[in-house]
PDB file of N, CA and C in Angstrom:
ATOM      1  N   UNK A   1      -4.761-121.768  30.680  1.00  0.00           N
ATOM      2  CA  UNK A   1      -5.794-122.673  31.146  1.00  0.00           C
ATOM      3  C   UNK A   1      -5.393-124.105  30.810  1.00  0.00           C
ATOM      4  N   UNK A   2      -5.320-124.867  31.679  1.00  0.00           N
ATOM      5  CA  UNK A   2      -5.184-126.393  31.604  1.00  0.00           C
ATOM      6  C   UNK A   2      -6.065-127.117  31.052  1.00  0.00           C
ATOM      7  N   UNK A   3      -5.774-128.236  29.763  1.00  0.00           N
ATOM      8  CA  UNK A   3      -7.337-128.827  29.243  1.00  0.00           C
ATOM      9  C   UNK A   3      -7.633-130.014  30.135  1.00  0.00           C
ATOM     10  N   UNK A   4      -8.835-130.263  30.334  1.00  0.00           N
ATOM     11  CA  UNK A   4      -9.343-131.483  30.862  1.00  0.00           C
ATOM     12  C   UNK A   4      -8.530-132.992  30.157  1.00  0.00           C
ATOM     13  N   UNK A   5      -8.385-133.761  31.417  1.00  0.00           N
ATOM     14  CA  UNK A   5      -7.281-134.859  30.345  1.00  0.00           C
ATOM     15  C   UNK A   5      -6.096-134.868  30.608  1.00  0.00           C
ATOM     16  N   UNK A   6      -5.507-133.385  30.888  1.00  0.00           N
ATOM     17  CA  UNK A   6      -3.556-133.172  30.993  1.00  0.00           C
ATOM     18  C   UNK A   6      -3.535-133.863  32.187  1.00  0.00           C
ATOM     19  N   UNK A   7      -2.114-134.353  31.906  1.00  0.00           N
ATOM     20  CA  UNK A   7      -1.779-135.248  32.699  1.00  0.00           C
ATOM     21  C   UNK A   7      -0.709-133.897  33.784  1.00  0.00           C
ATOM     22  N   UNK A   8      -0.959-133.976  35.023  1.00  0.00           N
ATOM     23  CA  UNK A   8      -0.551-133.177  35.926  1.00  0.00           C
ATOM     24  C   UNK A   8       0.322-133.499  37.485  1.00  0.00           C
ATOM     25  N   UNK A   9       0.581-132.781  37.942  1.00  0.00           N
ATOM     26  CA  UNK A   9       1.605-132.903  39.007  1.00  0.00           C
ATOM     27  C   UNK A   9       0.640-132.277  39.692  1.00  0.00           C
ATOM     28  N   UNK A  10       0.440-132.927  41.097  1.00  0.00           N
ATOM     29  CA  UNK A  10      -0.054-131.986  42.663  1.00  0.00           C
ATOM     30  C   UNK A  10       0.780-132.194  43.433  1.00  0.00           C
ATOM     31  N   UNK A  11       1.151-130.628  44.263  1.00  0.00           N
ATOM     32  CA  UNK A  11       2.551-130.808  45.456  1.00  0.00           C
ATOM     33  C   UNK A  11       1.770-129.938  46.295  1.00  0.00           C
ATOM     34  N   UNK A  12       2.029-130.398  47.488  1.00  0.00           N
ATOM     35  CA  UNK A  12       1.565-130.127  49.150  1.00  0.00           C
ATOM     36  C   UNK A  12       2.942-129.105  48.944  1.00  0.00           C
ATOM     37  N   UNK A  13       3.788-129.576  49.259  1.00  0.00           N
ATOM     38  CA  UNK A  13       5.249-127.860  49.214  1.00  0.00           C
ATOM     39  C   UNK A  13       6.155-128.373  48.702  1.00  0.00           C
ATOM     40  N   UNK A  14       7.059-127.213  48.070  1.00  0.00           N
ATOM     41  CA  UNK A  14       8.802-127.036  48.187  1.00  0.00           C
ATOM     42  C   UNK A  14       9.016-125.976  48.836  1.00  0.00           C
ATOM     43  N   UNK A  15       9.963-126.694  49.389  1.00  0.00           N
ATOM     44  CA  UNK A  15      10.907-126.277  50.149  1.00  0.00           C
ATOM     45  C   UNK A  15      11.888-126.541  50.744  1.00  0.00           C
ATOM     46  N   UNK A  16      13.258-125.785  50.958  1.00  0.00           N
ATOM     47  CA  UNK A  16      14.472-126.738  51.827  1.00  0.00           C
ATOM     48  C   UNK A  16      14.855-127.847  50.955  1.00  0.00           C
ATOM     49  N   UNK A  17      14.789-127.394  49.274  1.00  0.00           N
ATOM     50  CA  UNK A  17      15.284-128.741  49.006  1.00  0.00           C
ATOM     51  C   UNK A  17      14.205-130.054  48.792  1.00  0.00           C
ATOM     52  N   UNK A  18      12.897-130.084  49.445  1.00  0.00           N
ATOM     53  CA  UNK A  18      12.619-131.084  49.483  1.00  0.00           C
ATOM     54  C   UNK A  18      11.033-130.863  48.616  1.00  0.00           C
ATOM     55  N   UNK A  19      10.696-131.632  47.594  1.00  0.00           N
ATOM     56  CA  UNK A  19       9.149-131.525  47.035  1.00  0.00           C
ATOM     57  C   UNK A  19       8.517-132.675  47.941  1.00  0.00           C
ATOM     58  N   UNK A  20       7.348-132.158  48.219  1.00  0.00           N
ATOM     59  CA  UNK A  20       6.153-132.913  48.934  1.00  0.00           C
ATOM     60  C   UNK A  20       5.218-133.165  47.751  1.00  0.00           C
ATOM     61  N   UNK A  21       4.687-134.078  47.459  1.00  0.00           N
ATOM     62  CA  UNK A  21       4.193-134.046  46.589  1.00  0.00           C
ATOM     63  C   UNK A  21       2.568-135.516  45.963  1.00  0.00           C
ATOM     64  N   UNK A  22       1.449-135.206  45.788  1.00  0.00           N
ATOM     65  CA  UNK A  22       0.669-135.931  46.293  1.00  0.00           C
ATOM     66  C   UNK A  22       0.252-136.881  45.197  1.00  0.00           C
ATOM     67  N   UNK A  23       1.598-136.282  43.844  1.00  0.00           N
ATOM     68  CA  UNK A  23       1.510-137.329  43.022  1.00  0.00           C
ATOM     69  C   UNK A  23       1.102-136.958  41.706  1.00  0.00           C
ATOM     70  N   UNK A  24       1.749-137.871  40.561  1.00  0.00           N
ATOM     71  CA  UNK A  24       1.051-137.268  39.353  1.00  0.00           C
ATOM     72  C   UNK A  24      -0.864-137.867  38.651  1.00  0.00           C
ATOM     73  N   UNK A  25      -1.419-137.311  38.270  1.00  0.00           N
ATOM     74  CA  UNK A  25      -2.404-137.693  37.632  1.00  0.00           C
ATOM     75  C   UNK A  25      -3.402-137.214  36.448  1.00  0.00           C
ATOM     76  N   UNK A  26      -4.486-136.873  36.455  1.00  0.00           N
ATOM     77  CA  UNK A  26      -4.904-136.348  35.362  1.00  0.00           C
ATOM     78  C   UNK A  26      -6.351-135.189  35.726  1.00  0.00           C
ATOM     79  N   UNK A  27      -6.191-134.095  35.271  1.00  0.00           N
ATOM     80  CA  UNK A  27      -6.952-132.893  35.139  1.00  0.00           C
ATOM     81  C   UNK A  27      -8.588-133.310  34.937  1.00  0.00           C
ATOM     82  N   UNK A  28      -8.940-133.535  35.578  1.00  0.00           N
ATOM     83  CA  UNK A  28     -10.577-133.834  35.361  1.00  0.00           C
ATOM     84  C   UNK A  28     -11.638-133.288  35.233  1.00  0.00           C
ATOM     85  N   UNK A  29     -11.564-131.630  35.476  1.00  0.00           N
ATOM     86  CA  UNK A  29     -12.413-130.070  35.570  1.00  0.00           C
ATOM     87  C   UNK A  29     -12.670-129.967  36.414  1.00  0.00           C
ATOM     88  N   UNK A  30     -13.349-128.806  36.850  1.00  0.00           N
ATOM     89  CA  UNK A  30     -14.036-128.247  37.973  1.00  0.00           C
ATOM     90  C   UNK A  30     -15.153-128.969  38.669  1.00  0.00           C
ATOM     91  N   UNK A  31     -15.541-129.294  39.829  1.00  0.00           N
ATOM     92  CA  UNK A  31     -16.384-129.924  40.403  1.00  0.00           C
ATOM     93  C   UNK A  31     -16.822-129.426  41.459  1.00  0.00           C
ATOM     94  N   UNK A  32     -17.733-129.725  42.364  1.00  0.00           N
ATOM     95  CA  UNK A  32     -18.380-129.289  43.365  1.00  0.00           C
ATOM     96  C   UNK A  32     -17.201-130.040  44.456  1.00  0.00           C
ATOM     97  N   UNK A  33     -16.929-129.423  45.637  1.00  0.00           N
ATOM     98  CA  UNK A  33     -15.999-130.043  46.609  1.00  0.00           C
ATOM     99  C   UNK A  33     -17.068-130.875  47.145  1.00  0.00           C
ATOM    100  N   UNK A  34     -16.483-132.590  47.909  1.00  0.00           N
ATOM    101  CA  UNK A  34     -17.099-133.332  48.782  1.00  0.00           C
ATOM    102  C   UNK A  34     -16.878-132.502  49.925  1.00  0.00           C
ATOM    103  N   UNK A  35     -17.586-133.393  51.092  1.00  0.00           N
ATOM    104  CA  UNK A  35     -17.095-132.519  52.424  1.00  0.00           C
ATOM    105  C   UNK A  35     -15.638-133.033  53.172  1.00  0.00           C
ATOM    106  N   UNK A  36     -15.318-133.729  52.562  1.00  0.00           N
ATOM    107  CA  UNK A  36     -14.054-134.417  53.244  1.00  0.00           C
ATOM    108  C   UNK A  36     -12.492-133.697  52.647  1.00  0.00           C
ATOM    109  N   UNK A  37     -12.846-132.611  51.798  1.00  0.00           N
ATOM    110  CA  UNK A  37     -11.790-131.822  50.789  1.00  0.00           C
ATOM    111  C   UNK A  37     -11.400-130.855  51.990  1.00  0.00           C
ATOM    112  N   UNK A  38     -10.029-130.682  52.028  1.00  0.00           N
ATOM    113  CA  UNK A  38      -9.399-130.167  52.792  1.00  0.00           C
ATOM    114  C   UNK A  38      -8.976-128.558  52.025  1.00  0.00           C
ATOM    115  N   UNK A  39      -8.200-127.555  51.993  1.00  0.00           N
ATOM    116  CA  UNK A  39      -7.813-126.449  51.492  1.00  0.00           C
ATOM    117  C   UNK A  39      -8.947-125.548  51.948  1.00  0.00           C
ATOM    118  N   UNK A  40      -8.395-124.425  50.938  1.00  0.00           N
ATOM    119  CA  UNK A  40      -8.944-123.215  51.171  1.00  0.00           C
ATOM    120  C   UNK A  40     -10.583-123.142  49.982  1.00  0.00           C
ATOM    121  N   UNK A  41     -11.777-122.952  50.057  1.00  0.00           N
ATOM    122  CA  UNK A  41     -12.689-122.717  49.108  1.00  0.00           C
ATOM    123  C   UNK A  41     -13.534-121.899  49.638  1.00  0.00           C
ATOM    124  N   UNK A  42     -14.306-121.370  48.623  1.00  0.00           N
ATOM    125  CA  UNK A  42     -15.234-120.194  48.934  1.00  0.00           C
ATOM    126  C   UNK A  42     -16.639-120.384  48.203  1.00  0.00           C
ATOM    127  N   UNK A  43     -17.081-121.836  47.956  1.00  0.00           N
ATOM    128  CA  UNK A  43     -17.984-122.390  47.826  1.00  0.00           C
ATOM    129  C   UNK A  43     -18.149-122.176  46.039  1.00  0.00           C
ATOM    130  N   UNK A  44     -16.469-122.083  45.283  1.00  0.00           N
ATOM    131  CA  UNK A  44     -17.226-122.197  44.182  1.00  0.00           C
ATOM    132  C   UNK A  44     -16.624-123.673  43.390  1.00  0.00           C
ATOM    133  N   UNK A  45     -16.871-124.253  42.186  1.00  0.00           N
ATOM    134  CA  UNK A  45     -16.174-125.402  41.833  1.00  0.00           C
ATOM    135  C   UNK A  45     -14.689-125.054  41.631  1.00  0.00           C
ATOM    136  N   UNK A  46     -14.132-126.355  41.735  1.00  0.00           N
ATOM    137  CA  UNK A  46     -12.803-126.457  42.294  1.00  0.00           C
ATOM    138  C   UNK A  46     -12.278-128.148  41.130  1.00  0.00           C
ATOM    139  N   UNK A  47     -10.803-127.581  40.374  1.00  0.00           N
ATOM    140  CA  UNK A  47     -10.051-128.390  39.753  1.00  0.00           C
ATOM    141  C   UNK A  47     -10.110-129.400  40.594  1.00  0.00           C
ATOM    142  N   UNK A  48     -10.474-130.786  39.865  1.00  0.00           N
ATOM    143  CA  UNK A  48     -10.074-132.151  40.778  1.00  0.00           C
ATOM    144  C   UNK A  48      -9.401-132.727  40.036  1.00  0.00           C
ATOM    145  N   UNK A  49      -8.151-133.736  40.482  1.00  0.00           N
ATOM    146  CA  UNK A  49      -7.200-134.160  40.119  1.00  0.00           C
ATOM    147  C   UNK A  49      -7.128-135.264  40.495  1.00  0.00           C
ATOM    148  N   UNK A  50      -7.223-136.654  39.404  1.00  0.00           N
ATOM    149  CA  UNK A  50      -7.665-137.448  39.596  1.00  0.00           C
ATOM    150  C   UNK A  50      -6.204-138.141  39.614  1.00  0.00           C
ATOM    151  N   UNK A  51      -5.663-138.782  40.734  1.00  0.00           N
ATOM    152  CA  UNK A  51      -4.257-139.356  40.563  1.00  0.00           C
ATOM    153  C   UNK A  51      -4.153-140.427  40.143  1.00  0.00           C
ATOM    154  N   UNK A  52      -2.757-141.093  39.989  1.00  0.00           N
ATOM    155  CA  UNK A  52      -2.315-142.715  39.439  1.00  0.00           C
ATOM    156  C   UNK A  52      -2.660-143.391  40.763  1.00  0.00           C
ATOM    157  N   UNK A  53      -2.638-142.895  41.823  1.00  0.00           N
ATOM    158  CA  UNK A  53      -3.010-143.768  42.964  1.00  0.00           C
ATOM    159  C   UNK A  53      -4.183-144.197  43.182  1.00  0.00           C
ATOM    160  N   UNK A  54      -5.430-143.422  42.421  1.00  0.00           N
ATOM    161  CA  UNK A  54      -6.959-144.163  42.473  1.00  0.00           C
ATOM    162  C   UNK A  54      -6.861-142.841  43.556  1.00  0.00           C
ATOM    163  N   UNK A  55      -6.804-142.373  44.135  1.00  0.00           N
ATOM    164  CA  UNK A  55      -7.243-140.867  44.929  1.00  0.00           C
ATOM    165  C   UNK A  55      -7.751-139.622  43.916  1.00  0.00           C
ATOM    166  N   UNK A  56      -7.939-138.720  44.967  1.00  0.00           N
ATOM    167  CA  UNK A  56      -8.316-137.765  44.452  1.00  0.00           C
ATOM    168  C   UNK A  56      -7.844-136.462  45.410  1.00  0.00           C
ATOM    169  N   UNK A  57      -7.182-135.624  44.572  1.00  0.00           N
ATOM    170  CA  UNK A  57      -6.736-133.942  45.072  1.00  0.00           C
ATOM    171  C   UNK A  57      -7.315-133.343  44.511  1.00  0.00           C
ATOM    172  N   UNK A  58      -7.876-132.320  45.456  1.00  0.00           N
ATOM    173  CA  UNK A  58      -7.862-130.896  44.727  1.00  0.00           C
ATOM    174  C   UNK A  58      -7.481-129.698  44.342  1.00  0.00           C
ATOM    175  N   UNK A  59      -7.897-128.355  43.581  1.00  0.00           N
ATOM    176  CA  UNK A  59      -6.973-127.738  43.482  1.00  0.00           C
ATOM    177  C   UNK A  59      -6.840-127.069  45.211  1.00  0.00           C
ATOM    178  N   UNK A  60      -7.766-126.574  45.950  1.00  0.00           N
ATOM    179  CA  UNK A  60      -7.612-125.832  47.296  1.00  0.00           C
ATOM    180  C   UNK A  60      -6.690-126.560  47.961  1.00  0.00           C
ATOM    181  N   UNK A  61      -6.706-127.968  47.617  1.00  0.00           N
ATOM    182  CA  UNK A  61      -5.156-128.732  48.644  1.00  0.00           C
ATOM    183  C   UNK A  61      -4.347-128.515  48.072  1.00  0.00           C
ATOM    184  N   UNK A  62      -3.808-127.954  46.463  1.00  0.00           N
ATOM    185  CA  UNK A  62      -2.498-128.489  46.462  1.00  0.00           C
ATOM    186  C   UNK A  62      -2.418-127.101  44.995  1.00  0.00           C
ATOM    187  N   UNK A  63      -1.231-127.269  44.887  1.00  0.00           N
ATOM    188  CA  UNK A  63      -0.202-126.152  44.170  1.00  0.00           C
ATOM    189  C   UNK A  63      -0.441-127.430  42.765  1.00  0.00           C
ATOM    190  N   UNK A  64      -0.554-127.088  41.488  1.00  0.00           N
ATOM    191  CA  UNK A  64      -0.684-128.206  40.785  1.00  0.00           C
ATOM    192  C   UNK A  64      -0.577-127.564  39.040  1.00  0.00           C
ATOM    193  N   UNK A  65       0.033-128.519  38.006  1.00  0.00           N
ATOM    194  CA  UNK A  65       0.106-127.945  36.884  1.00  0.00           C
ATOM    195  C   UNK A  65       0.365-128.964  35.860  1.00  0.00           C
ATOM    196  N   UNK A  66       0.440-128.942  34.925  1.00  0.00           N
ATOM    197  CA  UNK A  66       1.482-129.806  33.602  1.00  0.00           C
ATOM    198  C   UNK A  66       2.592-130.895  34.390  1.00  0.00           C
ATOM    199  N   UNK A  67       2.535-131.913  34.330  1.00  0.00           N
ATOM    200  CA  UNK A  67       3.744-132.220  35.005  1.00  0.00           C
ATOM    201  C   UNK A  67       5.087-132.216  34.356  1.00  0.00           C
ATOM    202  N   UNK A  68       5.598-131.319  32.675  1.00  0.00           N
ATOM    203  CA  UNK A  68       6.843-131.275  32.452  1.00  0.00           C
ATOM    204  C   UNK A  68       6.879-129.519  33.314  1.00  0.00           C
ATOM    205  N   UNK A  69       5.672-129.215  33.218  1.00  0.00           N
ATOM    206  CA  UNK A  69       6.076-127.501  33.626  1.00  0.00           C
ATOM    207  C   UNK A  69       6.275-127.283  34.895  1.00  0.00           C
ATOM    208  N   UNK A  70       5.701-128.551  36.314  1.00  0.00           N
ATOM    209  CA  UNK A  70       6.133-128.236  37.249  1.00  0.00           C
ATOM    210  C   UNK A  70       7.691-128.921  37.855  1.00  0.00           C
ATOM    211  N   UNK A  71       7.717-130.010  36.900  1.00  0.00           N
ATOM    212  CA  UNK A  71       9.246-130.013  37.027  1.00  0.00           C
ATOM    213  C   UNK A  71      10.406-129.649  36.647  1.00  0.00           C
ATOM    214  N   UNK A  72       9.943-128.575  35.633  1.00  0.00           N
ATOM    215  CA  UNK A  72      10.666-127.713  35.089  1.00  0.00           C
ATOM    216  C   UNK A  72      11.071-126.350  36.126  1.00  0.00           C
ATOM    217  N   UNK A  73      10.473-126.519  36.707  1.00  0.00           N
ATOM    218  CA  UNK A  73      10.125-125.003  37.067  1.00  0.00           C
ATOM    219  C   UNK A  73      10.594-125.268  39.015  1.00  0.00           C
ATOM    220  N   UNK A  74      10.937-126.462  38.881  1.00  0.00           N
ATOM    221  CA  UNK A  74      11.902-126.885  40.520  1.00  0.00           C
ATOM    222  C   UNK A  74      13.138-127.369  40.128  1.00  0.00           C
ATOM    223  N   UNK A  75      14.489-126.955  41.461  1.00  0.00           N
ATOM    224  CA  UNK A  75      15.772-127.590  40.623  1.00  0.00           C
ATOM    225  C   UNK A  75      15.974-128.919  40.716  1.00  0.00           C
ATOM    226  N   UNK A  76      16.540-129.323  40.008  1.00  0.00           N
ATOM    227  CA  UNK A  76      16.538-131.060  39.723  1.00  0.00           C
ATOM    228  C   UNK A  76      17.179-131.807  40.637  1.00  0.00           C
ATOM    229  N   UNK A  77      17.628-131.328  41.711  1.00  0.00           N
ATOM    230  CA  UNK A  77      18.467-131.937  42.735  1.00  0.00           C
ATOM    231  C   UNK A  77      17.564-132.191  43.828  1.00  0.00           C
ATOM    232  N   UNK A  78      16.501-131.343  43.928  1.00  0.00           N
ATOM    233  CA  UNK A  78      15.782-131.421  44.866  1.00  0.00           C
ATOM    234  C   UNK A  78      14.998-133.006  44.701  1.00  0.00           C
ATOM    235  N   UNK A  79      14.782-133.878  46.125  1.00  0.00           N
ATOM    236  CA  UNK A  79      14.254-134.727  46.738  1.00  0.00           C
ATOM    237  C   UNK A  79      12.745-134.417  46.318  1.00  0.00           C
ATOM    238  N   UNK A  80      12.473-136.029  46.013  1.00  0.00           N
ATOM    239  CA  UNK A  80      10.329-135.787  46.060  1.00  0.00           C
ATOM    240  C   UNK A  80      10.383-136.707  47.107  1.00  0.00           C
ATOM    241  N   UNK A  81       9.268-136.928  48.052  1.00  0.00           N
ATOM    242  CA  UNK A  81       8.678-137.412  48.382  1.00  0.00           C
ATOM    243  C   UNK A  81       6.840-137.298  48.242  1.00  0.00           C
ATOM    244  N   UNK A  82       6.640-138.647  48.179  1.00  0.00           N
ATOM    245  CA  UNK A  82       4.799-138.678  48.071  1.00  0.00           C
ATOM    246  C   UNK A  82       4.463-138.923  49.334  1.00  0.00           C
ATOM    247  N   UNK A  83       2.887-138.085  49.171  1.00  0.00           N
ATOM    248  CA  UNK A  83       2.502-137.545  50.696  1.00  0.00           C
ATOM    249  C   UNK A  83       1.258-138.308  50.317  1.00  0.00           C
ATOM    250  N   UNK A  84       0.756-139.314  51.036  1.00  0.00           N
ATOM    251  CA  UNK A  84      -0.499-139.951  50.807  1.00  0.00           C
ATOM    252  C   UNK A  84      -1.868-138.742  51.407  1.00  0.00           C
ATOM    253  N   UNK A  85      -2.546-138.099  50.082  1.00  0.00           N
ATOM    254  CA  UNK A  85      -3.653-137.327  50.228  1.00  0.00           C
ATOM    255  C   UNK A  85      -4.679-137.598  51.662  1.00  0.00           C
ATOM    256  N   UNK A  86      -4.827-138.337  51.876  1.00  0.00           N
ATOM    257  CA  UNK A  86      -5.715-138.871  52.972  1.00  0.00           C
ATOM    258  C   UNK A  86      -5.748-138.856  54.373  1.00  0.00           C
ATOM    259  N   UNK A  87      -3.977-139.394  54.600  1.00  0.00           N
ATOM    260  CA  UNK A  87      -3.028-139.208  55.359  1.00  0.00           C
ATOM    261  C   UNK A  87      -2.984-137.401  56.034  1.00  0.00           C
ATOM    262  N   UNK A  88      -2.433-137.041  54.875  1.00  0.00           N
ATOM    263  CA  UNK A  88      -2.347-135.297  54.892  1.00  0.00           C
ATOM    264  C   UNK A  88      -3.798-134.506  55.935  1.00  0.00           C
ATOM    265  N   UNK A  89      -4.949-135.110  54.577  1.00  0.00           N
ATOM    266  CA  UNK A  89      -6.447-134.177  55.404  1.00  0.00           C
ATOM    267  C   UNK A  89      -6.358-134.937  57.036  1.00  0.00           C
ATOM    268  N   UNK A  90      -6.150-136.263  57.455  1.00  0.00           N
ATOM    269  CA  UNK A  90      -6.600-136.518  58.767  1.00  0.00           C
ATOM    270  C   UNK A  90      -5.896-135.872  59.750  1.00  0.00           C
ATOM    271  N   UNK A  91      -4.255-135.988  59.101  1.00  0.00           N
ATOM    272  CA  UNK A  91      -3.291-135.378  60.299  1.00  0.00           C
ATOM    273  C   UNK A  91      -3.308-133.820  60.211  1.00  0.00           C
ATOM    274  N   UNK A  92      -4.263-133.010  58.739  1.00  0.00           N
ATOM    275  CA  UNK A  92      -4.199-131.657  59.562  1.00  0.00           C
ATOM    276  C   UNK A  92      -5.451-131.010  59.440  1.00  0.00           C
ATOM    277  N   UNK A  93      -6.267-131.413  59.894  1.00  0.00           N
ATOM    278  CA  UNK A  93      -7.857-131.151  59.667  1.00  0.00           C
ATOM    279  C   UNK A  93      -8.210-130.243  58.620  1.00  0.00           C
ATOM    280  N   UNK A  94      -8.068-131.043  57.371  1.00  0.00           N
ATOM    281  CA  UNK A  94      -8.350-130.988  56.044  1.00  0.00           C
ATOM    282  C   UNK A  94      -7.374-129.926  55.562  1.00  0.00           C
ATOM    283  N   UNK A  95      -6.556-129.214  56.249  1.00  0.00           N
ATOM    284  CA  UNK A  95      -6.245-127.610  55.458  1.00  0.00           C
ATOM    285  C   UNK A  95      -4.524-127.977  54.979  1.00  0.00           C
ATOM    286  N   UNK A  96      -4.225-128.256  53.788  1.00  0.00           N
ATOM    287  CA  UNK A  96      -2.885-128.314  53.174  1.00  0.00           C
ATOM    288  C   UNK A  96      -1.982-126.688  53.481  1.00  0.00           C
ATOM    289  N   UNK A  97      -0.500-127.589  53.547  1.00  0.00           N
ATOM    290  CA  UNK A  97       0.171-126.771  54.332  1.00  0.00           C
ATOM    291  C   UNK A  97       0.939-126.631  52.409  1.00  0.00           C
ATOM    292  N   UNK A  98       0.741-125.188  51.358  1.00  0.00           N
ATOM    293  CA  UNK A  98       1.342-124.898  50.424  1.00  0.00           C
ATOM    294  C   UNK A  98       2.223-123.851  50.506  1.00  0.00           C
ATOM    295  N   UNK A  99       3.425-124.570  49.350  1.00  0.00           N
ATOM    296  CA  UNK A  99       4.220-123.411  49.478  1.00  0.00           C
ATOM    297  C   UNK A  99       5.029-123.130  47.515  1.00  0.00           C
ATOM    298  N   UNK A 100       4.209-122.504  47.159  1.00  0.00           N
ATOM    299  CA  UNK A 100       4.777-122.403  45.458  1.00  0.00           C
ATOM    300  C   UNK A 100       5.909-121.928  45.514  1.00  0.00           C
ATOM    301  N   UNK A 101       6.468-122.303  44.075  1.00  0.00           N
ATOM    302  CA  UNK A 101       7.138-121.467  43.137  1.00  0.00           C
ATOM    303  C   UNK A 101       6.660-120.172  42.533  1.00  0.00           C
ATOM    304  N   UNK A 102       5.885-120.815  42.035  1.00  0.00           N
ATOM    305  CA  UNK A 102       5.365-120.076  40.869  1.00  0.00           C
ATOM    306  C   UNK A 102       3.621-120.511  40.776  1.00  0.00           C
ATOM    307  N   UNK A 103       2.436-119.569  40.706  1.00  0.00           N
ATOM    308  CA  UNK A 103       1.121-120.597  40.229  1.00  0.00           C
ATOM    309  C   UNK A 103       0.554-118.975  39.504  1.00  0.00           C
ATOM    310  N   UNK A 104      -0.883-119.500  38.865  1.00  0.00           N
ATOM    311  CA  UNK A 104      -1.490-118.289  38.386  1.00  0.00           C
ATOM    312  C   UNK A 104      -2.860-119.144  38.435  1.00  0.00           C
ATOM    313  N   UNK A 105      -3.822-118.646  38.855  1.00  0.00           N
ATOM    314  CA  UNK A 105      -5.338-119.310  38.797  1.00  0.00           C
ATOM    315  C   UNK A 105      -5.530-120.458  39.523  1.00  0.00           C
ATOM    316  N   UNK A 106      -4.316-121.139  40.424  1.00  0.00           N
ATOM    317  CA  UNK A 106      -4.202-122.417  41.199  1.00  0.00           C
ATOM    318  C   UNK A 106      -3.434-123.359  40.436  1.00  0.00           C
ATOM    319  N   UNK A 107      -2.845-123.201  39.113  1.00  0.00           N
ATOM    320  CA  UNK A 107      -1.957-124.115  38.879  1.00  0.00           C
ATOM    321  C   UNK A 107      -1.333-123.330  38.318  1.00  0.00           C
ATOM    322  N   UNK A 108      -0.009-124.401  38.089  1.00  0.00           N
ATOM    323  CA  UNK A 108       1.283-123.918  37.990  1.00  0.00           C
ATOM    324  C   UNK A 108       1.315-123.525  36.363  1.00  0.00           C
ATOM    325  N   UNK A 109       2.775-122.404  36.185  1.00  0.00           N
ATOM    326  CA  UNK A 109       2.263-122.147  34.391  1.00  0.00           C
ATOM    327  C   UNK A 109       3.727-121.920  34.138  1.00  0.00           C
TER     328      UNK A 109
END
């Protein structure tokens, strides 16, 4: 279980080499989704992830964990690019396109 506070990594995918990724920030707990939250939910509270960019991810958008454990846990050669959260929900009507490594409970371990 992740404590409220950890500072964390959210990634849209790896793959091919390449991390998508919506940026690092900080673990904020479970919350009620707005309606503008894109992913998968089933109406119960949902990890929000409060980024360095002043945005906000959640866990249903994004694959997300510790940020030494999720860069641990991709090979180091691989490319990041940042995917502006906002950007992402308009161009795919809200639903993030994920692809893990590794997750257990929605974040990474």
């Amino acid at each position: 279980m992740t404590a409220v506070g950890t500072r964390v990594t959210a990634i849209m995918e790896a793959k091919d080499g390449v991390v998508r990724s919506f940026g690092d920030g900080v673990y904020a707990g479970d919350f009620d989704l707005p309606p503008d939250a894109g992913g998968f939910n089933f109406g119960q509270k949902n990890p929000r992830i409060d980024l360095d960019s002043g945005k906000t991810v959640w866990g249903c958008e994004s694959w997300w964990g510790p940020c030494e454990v999720v860069r641990r846990g991709l090979p180091a050669d691989w490319k990041w690019e940042i995917v502006d959260i906002d950007v992402h929900r308009k161009a795919n009507s809200g639903y993030a396109s994920r692809r893990p490594l590794s997750r257990q409970g929605g974040a990474w371990k």
